[in-house]
Protein backbone atom coordinates (compact mmCIF):
# COMPACT_ATOMS: atom_id res chain seq x y z
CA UNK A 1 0.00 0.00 0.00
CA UNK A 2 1.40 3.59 -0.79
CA UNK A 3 1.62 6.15 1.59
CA UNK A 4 -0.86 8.27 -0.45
CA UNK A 5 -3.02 5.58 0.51
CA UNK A 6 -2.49 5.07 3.56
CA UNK A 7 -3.08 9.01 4.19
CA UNK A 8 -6.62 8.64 2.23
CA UNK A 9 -7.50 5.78 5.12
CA UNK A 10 -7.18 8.74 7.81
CA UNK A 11 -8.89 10.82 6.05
CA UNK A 12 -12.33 10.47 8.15
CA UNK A 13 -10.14 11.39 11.74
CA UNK A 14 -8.33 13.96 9.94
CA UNK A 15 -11.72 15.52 8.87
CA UNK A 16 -13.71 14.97 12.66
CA UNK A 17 -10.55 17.24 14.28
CA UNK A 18 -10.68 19.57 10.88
CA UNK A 19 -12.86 22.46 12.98
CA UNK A 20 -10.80 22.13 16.37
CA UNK A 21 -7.81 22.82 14.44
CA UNK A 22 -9.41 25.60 12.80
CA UNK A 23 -10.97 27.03 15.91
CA UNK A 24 -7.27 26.19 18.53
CA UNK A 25 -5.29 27.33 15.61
CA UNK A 26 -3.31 24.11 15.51
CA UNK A 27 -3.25 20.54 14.92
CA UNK A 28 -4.61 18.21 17.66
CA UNK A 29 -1.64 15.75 18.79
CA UNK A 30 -3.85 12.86 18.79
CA UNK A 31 -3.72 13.30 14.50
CA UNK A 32 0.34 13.78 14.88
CA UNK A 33 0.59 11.20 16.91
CA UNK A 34 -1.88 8.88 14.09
CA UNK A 35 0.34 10.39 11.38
CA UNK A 36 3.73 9.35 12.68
CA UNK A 37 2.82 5.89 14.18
CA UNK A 38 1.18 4.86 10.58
CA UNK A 39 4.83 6.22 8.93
CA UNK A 40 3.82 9.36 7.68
CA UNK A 41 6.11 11.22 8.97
CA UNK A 42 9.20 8.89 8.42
CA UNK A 43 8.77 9.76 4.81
CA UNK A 44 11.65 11.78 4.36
CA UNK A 45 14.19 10.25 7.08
CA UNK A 46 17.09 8.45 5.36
CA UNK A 47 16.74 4.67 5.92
CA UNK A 48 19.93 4.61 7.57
CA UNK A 49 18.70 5.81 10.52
CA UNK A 50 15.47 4.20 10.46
CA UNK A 51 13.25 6.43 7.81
CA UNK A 52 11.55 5.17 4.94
CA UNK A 53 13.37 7.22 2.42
CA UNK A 54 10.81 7.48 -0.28
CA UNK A 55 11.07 8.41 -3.77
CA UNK A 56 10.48 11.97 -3.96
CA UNK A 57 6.46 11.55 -5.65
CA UNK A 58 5.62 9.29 -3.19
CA UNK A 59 5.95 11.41 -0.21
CA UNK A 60 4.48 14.68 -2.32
CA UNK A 61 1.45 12.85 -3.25
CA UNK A 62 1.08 11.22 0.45
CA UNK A 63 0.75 15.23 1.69
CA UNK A 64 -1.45 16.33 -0.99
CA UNK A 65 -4.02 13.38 0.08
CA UNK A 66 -3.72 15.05 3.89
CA UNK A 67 -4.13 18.54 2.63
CA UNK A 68 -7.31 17.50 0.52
CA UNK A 69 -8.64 16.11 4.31
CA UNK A 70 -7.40 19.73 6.26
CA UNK A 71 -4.93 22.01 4.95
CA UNK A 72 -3.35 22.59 8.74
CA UNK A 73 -2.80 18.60 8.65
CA UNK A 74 -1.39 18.14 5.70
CA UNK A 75 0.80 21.60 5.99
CA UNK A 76 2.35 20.33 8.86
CA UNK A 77 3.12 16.70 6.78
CA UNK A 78 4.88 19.54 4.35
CA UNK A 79 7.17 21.27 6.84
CA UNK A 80 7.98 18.02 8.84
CA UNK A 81 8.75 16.14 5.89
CA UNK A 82 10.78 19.28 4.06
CA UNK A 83 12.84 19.91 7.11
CA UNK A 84 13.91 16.13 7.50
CA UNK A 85 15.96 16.59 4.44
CA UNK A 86 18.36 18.56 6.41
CA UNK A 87 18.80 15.24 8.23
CA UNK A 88 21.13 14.38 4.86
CA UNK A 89 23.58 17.38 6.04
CA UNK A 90 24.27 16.29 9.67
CA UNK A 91 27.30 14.91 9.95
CA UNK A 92 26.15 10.98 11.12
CA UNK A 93 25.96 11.23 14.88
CA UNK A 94 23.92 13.65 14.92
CA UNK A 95 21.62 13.00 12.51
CA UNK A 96 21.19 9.85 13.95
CA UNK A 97 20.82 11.43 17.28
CA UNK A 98 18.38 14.12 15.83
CA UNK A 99 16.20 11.31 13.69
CA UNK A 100 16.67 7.81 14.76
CA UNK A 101 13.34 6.17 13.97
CA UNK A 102 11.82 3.62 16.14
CA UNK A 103 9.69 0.79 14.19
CA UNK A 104 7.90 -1.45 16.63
CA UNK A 105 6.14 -3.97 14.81
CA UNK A 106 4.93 -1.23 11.70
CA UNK A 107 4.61 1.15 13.70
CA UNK A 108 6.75 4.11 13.93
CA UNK A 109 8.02 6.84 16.03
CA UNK A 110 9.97 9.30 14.36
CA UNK A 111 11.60 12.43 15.82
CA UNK A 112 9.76 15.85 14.41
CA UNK A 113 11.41 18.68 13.42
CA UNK A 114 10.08 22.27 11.83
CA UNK A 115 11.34 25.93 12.00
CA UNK A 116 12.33 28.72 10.11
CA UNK A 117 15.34 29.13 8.14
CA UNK A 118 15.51 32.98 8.36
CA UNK A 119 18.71 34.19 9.37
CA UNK A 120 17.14 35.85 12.59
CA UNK A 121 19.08 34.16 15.63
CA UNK A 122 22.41 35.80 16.31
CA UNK A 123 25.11 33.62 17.83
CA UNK A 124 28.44 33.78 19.21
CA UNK A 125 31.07 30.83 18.56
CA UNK A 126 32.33 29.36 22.39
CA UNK A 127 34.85 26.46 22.72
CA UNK A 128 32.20 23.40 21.45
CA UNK A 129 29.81 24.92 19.89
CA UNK A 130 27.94 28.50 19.35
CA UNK A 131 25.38 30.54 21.93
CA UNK A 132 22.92 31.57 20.06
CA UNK A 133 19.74 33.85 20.93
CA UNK A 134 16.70 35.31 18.20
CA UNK A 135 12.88 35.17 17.45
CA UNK A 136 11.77 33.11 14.51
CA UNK A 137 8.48 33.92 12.79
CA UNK A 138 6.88 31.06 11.05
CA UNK A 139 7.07 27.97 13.14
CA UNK A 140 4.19 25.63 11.79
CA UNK A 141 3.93 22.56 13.92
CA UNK A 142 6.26 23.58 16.32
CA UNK A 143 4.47 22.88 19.14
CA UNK A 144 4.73 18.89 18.10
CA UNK A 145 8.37 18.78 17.82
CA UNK A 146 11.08 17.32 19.00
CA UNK A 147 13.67 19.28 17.56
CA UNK A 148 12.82 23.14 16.23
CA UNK A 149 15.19 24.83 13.67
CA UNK A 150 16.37 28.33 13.40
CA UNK A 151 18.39 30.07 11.10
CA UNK A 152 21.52 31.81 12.33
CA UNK A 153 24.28 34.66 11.47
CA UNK A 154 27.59 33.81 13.86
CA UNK A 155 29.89 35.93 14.92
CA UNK A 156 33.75 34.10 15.72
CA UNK A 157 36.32 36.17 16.86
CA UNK A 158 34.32 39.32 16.03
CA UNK A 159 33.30 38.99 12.45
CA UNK A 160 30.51 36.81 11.09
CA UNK A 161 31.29 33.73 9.41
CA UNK A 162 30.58 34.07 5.68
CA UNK A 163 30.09 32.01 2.69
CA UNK A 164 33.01 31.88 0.02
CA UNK A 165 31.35 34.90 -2.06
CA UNK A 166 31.52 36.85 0.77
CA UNK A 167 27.69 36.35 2.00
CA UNK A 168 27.41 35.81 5.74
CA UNK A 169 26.75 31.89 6.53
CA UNK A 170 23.22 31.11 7.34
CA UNK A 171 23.45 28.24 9.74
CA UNK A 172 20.45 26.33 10.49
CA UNK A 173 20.82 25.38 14.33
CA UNK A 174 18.78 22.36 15.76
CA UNK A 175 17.65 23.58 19.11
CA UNK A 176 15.83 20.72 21.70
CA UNK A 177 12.35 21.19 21.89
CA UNK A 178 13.31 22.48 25.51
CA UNK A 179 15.39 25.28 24.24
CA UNK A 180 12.68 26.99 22.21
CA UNK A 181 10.03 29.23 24.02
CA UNK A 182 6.71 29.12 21.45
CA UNK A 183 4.54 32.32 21.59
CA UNK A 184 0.75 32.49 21.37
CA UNK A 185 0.48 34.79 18.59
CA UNK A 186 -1.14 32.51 15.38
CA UNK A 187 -4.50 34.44 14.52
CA UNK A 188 -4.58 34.52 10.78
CA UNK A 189 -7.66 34.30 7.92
CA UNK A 190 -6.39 30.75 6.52
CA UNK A 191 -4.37 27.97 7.40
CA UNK A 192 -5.09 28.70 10.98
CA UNK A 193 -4.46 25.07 11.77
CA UNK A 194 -0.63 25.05 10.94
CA UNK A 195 -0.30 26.81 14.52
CA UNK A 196 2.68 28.97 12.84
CA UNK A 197 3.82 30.49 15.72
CA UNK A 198 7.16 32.62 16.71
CA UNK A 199 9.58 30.95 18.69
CA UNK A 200 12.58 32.07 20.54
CA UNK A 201 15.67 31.28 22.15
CA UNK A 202 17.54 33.26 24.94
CA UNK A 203 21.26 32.11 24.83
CA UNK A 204 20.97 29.09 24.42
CA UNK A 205 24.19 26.70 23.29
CA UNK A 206 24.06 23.99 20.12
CA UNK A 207 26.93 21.91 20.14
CA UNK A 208 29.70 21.34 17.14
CA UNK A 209 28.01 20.05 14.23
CA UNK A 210 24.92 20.24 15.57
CA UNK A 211 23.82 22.71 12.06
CA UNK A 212 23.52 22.79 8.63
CA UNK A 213 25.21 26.29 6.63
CA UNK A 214 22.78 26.64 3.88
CA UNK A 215 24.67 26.84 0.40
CA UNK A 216 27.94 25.32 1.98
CA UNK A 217 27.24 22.20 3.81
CA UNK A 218 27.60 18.91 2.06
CA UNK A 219 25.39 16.07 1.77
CA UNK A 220 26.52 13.32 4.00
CA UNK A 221 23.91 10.80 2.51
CA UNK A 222 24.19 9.92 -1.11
CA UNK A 223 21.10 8.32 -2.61
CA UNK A 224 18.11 9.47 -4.96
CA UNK A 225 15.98 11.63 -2.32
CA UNK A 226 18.97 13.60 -1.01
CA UNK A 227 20.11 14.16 -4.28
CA UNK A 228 16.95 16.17 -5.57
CA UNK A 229 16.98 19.54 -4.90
CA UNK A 230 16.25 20.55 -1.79
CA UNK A 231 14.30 23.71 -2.40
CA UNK A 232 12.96 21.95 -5.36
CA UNK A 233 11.28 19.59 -2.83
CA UNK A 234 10.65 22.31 -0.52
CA UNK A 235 8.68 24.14 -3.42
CA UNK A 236 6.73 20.90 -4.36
CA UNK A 237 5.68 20.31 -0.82
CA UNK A 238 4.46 23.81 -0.67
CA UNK A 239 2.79 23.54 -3.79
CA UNK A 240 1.20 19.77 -2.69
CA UNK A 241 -0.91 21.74 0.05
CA UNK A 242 -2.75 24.28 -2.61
CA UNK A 243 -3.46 21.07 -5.17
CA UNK A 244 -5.10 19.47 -2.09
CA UNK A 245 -6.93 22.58 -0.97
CA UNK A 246 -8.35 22.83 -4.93
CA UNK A 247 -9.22 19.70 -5.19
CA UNK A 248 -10.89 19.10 -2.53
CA UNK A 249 -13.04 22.67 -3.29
CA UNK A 250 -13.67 20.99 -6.85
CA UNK A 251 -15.41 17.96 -4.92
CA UNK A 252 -17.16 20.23 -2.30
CA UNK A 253 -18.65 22.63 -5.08
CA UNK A 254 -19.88 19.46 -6.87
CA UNK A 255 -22.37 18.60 -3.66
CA UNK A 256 -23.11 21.87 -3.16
CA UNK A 257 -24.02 22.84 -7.06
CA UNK A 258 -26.41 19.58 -6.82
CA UNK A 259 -27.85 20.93 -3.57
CA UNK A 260 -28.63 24.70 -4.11
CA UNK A 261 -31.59 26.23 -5.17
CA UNK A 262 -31.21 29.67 -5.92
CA UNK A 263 -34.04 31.89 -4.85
CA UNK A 264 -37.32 32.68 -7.36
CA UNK A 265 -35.65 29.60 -8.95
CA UNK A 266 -37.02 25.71 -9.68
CA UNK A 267 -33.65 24.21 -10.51
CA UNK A 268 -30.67 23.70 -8.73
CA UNK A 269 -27.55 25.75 -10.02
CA UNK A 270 -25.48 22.52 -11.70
CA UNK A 271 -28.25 23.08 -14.65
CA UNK A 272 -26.99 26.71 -15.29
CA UNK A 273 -24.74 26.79 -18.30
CA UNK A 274 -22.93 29.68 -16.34
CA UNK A 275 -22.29 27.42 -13.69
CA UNK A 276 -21.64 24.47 -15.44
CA UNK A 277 -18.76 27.06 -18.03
CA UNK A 278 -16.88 28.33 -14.72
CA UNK A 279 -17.07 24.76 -12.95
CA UNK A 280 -15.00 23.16 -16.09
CA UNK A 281 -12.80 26.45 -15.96
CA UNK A 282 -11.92 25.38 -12.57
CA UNK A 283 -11.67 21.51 -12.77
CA UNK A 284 -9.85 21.93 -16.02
CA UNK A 285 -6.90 24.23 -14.01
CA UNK A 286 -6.81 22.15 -11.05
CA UNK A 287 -6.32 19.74 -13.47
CA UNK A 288 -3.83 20.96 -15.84
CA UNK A 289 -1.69 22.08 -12.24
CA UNK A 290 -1.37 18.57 -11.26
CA UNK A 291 -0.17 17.26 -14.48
CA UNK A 292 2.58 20.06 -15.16
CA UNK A 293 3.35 19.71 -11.32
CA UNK A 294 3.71 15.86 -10.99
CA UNK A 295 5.39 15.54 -14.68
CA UNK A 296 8.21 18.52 -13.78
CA UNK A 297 8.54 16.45 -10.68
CA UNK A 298 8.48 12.77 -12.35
CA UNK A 299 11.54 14.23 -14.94
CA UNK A 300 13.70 15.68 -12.14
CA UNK A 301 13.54 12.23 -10.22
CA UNK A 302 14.27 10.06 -12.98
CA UNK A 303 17.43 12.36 -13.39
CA UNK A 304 18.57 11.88 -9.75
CA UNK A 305 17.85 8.19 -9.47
CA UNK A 306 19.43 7.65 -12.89
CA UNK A 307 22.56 9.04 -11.24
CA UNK A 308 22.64 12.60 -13.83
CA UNK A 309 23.27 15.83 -13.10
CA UNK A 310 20.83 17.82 -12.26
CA UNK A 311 21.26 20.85 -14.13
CA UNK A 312 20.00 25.11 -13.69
CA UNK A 313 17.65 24.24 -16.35
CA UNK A 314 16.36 21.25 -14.63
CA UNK A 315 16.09 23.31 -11.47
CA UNK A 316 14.21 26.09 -13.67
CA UNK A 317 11.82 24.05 -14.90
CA UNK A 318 10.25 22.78 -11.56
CA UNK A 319 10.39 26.11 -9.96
CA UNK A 320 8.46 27.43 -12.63
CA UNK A 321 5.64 24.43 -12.73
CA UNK A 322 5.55 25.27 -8.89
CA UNK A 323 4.50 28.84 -8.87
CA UNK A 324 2.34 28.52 -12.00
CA UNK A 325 0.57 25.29 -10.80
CA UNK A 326 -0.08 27.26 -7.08
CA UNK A 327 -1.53 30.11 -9.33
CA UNK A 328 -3.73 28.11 -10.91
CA UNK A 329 -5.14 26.39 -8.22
CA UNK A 330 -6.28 29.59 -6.43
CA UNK A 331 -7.29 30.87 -9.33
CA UNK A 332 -9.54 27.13 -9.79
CA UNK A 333 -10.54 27.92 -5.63
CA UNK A 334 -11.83 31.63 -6.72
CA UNK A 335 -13.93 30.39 -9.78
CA UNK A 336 -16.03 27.96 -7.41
CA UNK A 337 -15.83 30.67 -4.74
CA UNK A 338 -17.59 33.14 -6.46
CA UNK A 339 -19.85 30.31 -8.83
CA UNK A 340 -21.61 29.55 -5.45
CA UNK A 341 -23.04 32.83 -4.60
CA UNK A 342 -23.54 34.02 -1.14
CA UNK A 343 -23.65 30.42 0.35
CA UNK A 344 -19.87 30.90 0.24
CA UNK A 345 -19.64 33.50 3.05
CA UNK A 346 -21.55 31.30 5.57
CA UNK A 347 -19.21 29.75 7.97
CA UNK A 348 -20.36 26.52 7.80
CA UNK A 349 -19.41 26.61 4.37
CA UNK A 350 -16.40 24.77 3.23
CA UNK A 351 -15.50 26.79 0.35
CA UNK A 352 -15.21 29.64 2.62
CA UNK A 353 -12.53 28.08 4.19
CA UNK A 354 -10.42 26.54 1.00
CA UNK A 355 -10.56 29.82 -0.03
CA UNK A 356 -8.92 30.98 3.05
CA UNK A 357 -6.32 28.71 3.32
CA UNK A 358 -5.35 28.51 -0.60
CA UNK A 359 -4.51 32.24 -0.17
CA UNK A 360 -2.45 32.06 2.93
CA UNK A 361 -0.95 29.39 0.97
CA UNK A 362 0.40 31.03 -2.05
CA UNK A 363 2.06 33.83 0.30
CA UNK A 364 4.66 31.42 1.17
CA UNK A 365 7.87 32.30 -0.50
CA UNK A 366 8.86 29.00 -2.09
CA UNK A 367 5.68 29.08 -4.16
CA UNK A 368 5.18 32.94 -4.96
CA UNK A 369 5.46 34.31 -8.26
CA UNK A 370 8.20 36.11 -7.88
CA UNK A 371 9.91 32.73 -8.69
CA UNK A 372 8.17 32.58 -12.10
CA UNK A 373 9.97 35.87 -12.56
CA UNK A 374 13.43 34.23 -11.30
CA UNK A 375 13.17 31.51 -13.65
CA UNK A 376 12.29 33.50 -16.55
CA UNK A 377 14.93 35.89 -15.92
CA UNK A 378 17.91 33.12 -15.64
CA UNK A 379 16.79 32.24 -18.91
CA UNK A 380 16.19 35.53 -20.78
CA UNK A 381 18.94 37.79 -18.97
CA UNK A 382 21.12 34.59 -19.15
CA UNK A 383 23.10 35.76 -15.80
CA UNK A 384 23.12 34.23 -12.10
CA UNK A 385 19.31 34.85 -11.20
CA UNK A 386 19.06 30.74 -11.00
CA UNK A 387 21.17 30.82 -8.04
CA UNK A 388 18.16 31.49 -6.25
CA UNK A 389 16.20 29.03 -7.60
């Protein structure tokens, strides 16, 4: 059975928690806890220390099955899976220390990590290690973890280290869950189940080793799933929770079209020809996303498991099916939005919500079209803009 399946099977206790998340503004830990124990969260954890170490479409369609049963569930199966690819930097202690898996019998408990890679923590190199204090914003499913990630500028012998092109070093420090203080301060429109707090850390001291230095540190596990791109995952992950979101407001809009009766009307509104021309508009993008999405993705890992270079263009090309498929998703979420009238702005409605949460969605960075204009610009200006990508 495929972990996209095995996601689909939870979807009925994913969907009875959908409206405490929504109302706590996080993720009950009775669904983490369902989520790890079943292996969905050992996805991405190299099998050397216990992880399942999936191909890269397995995992991506496994969180766009949770994300069509609650966006804030199947976000938080994006970040925890996304940040266990830094496992693949840690030199080998730690990262076994930081995500040994226990497997008792099929079931699993894997270590969970999330965070923020924003160079906000400021920290000071000591014999051993580095002190580090800052404030993170951002921390989705932090308040699950075991292990919560910040990025960090580091001053030695009173300049910061920096990167061979003279960038300061962003080091991603792994901080104990005991470190980290989270704050209460998650009250957005959508994806209010992600529980995206700040989190902070007052001096606090992460041994040798213990961090990744983003564009600098090496892979220390070489096999297909490390070798894809890490923000080329990242951005498919992202992406994998607005696909969910749309297709899951395709499905809902289909019950409620069959349902409605518009008032000083006999028929329902799936016999208007209006309806029927902006429900294909919609179906028809949600449609066309997850083909350009999952084919972009299907060339990329056929690259990395062939043992080829993966090359800017290579890298281009996904970024660019990633923000284009995210646009067209919302886009596919507004059509039905505004195709069912005022029953949209009820509550109670779930199209109010998917429409919510696909536009807190496509503000995340990875997915935002400023990458469309990154990718076109490495290719028409033919200078160094892919770096970024």
């Amino acid at each position: 059975m495929s972990y996209a399946e095995i996601a689909r099977q939870l979807r009925p206790d994913i969907e009875a928690i959908s409206e405490k998340a929504e109302a706590d503004c996080r993720v009950p830990p009775d669904i983490i806890d369902k989520l790890n124990g079943a292996g969905l969260l050992a996805m991405t954890i190299a099998e050397k220390y216990g992880g399942l170490e999936l191909d890269a479409l397995d995992s991506l369609k496994a969180i766009e099955e949770l994300s069509y049963a609650d966006s804030g569930v199947g976000w938080c199966c994006m970040i925890y899976s996304t940040t266990a690819h830094l496992g693949s930097f840690l030199p080998e202690a730690w990262g076994n220390q930081v995500y040994g898996v226990e497997n008792t019998n099929g079931r699993f408990r894997s270590p969970i990590s999330a965070g923020a890679a924003a160079p906000t923590g400021k920290g000071r190199a000591v014999e051993g290690g580095v002190i580090v204090s800052g404030r993170w914003a951002w921390g989705s499913g932090t308040h699950h973890c075991d292990w919560i990630c910040g990025g960090t500028v580091v001053e030695e012998d009173g300049e910061l280290r920096r990167l061979p092109n003279g960038e300061p070093a962003v080091h991603v420090m792994f901080f104990e869950k005991d470190q980290v203080n989270l704050q209460d301060n998650w009250n957005p429109s959508g994806l209010r189940g992600t529980g995206s707090v700040d989190f902070e850390v007052e001096q606090q001291f992460v041994p040798d080793g213990r961090w990744t230095v983003l564009g600098m540190s090496r892979r220390q596990i070489d096999v297909p799933l490390f070798r894809f791109p890490f923000f080329g995952y990242f951005a498919s992950a992202v992406a994998m929770v607005p696909l969910g979101i749309a297709r899951r407001a395709v499905d809902d809009f289909d019950a409620i079209a069959k349902g409605k009766v518009p008032a000083a009307k006999t028929s329902t509104i799936n016999e208007s020809s209006i309806t029927q021309l902006e429900f294909g508009q919609a179906e028809s993008l949600v449609e066309g996303a997850h083909s350009y999405l999952y084919s972009k993705v299907a060339e990329l890992w056929e690259k990395v498991a062939s043992g080829d270079k993966v090359t800017l263009e290579d890298k281009r090309q996904l970024r660019l099916a990633v923000s284009q498929a995210t646009i067209m998703c919302a886009r596919a979420v507004d059509k039905l939005y505004n195709a069912a009238g005022g029953t949209a702005l009820q509550g109670h409605c779930s199209l109010q919500r998917h429409f919510r949460d696909i536009h807190a969605a496509t503000q995340h960075r990875m997915v935002s079209p400023e990458v469309l204009r990154l990718a076109a610009a490495a290719r028409l200006t033919e200078n160094e803009s892919g770096a970024q990508l």
